[in-house]
Protein backbone atom coordinates (compact mmCIF):
# COMPACT_ATOMS: atom_id res chain seq x y z
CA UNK A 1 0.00 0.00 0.00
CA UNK A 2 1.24 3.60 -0.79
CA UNK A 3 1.57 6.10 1.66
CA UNK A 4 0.03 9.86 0.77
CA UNK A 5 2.64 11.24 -1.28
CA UNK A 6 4.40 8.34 -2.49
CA UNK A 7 4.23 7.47 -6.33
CA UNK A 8 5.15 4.64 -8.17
CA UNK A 9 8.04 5.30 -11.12
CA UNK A 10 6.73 5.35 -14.66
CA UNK A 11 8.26 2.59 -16.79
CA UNK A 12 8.85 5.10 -19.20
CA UNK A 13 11.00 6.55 -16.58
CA UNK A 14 13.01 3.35 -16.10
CA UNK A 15 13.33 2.77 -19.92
CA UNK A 16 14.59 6.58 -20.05
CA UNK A 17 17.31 5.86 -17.87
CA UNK A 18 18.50 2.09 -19.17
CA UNK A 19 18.51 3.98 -22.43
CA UNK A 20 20.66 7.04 -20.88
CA UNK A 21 22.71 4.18 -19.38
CA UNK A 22 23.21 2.33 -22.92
CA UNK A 23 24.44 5.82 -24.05
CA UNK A 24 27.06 5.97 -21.85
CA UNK A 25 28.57 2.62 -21.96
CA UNK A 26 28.46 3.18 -25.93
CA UNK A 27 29.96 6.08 -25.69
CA UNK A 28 32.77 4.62 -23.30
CA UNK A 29 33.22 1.60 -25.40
CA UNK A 30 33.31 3.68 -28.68
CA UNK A 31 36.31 5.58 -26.66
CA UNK A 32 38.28 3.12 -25.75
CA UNK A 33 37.66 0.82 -29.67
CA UNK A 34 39.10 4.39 -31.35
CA UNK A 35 41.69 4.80 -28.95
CA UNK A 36 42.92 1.32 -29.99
CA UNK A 37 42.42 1.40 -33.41
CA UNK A 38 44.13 4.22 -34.93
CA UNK A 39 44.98 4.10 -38.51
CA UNK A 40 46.65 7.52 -39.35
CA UNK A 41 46.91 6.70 -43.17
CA UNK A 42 43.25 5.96 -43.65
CA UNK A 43 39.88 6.42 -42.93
CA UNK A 44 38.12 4.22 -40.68
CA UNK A 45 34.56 3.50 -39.63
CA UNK A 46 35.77 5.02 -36.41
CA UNK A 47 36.15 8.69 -37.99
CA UNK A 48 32.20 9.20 -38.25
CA UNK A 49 31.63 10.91 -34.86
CA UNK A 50 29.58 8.28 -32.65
CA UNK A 51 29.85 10.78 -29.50
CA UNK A 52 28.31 13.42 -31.04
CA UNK A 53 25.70 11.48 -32.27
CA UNK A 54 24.78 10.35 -29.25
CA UNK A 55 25.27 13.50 -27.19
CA UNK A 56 22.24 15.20 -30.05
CA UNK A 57 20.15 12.33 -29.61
CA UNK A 58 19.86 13.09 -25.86
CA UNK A 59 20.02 16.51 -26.46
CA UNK A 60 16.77 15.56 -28.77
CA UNK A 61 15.51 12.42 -26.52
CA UNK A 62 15.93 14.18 -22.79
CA UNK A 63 17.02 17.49 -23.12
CA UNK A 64 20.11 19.75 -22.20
CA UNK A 65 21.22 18.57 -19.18
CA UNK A 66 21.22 14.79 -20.19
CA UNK A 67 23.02 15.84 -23.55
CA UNK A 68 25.24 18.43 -21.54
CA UNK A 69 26.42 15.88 -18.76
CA UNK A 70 27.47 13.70 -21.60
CA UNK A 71 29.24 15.20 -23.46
CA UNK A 72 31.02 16.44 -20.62
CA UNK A 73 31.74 13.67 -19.38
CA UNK A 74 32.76 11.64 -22.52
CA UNK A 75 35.69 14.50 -23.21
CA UNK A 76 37.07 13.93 -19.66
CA UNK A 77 37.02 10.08 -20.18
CA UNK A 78 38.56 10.58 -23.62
CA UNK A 79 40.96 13.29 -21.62
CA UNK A 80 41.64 10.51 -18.89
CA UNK A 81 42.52 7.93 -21.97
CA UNK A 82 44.83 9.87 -23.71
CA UNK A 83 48.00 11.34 -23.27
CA UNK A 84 46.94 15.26 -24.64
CA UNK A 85 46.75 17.81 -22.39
CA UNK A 86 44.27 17.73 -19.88
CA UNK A 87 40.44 19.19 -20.25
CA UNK A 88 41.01 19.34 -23.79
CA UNK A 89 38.62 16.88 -25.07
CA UNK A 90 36.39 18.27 -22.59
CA UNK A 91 36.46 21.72 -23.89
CA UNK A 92 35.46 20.04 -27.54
CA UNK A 93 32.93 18.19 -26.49
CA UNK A 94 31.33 20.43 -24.93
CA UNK A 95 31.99 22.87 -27.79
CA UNK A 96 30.32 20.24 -29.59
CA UNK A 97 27.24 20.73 -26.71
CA UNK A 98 27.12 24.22 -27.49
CA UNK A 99 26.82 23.95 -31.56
CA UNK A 100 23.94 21.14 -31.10
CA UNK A 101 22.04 23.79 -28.64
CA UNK A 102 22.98 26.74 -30.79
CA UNK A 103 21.78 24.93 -34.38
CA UNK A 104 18.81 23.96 -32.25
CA UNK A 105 18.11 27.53 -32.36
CA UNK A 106 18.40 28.14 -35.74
CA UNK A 107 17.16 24.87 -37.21
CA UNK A 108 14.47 22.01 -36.23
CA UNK A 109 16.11 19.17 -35.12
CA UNK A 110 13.08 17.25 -35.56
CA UNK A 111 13.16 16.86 -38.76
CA UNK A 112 16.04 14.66 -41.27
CA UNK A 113 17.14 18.24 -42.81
CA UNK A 114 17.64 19.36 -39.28
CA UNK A 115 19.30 16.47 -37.60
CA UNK A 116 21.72 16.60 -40.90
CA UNK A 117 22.64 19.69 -40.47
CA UNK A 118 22.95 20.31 -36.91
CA UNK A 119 25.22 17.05 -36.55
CA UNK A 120 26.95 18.00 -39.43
CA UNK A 121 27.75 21.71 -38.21
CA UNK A 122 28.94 20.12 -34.50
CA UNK A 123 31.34 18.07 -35.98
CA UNK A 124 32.53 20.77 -38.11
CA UNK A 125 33.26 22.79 -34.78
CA UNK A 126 34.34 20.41 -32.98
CA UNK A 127 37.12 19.81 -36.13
CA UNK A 128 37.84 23.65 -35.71
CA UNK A 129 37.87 23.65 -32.08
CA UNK A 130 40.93 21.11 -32.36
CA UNK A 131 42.36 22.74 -34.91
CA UNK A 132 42.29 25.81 -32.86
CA UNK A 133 43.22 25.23 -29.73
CA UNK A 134 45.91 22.95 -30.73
CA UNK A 135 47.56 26.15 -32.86
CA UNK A 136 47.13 28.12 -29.75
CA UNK A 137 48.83 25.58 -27.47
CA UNK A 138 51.49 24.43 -29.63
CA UNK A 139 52.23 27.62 -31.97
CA UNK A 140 51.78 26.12 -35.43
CA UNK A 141 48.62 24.63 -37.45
CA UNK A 142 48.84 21.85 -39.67
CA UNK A 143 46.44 21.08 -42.55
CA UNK A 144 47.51 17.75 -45.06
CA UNK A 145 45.27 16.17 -47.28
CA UNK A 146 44.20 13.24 -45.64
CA UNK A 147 43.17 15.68 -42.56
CA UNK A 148 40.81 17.65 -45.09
CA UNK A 149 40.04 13.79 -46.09
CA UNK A 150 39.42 12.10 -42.84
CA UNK A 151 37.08 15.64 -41.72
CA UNK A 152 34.93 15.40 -44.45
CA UNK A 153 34.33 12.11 -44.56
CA UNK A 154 33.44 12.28 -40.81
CA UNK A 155 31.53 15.59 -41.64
CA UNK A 156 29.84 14.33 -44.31
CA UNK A 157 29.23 10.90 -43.01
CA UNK A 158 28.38 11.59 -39.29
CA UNK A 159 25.72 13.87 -40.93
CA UNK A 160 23.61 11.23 -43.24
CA UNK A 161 23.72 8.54 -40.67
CA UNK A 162 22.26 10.74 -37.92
CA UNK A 163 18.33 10.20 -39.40
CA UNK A 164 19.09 6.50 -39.39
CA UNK A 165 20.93 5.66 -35.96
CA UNK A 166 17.91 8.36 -34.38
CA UNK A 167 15.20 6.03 -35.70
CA UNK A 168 17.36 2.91 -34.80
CA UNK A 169 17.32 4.81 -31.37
CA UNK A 170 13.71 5.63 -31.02
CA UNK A 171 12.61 1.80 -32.22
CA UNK A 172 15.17 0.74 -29.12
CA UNK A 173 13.53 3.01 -26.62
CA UNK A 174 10.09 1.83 -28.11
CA UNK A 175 8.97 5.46 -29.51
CA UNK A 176 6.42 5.20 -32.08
CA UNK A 177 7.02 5.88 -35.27
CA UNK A 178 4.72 8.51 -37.45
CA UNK A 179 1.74 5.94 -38.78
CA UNK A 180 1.21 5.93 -42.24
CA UNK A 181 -1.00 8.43 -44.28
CA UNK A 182 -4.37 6.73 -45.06
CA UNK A 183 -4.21 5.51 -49.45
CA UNK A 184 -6.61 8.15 -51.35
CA UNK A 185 -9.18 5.44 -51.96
CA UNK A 186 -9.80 4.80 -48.08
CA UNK A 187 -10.32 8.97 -48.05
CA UNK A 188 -14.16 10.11 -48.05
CA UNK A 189 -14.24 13.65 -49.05
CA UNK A 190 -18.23 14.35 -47.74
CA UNK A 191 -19.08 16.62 -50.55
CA UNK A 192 -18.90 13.24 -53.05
CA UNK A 193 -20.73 11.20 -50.66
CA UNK A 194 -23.74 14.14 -50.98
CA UNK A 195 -23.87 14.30 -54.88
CA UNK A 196 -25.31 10.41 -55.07
């Protein structure tokens, strides 16, 4: 019996936060698989942008906090991981934070053109944040081809896949999907019916 005041939690609540939960230990796992397999001549499936996928899906799913707190804390675990200076994949990421919640502004991320081009737009920051602060800390900036190569194709391909891995998302969490438009012959316009 419940006491007056108590509630029960939703089970969308609990499926909120085993999804939130799944997030993270993607995210870490996605970390630590990149930080293993690095292959500086090519490109790899690991250059499309998994994190920042993920942190605009909560961002979408749960809002800024959820999306904020990861993002956060994927850059320190990345920071922890590698041996670059410290609190700079922090600062990216959550550069990357800020130009999900800024396109949000500009652009509706509930739509396919809107996820595209908000993801795509945070990882181009977050490629010019590095690029950046890496010529303010070490004095020089370097640009080869296969940089240009490896950022677009993360650009570009972190970008398109967005729509998918979102619906892939929303089927996991068990969000409906928009039901189909009724065919034209199962339509009754009234006026036709009244001309019989």
């Amino acid at each position: 019996m419940l006491d007056k005041g108590e509630t029960i939690v939703a089970s969308n609540e609990k499926d909120q936060s085993y999804f939130c939960l799944a997030a993270w230990l993607t995210g870490i796992a996605f970390t630590l698989l990149k930080g293993i397999n690095r292959d500086p001549w090519g490109v790899g499936i690991f250059d499309l942008d998994l994190i920042t996928l993920l942190t605009g899906y909560l961002f979408l799913s749960f809002g800024r906090i959820q999306a904020g707190a990861f993002a956060l804390g994927q850059g320190l675990l990345i920071d922890i991981f590698s041996s670059g200076p410290n609190g700079l994949s922090a600062l990216i990421y959550v550069s990357v934070f800020w130009g999900i919640y800024l396109g949000s502004l500009f652009f509706n991320f509930q739509t396919v053109k809107g996820q595209i081009i908000i993801v795509s737009l945070a990882v181009f920051l977050k490629n010019a944040t590095w690029q950046a602060v890496t010529a303010l800390l070490f004095g020089s900036i370097f640009f080869s081809t296969s940089f240009f190569c490896t950022a677009a194709v993360s650009i570009i391909g972190t970008g398109l896949l967005t729509p998918v891995l979102y619906g892939i998302f929303d089927r996991l969490r068990g969000v409906p999907g928009e039901e189909e438009a009724p065919a034209l012959e199962d339509m009754k316009d009234p006026t036709w019916e009244n001309d019989r």
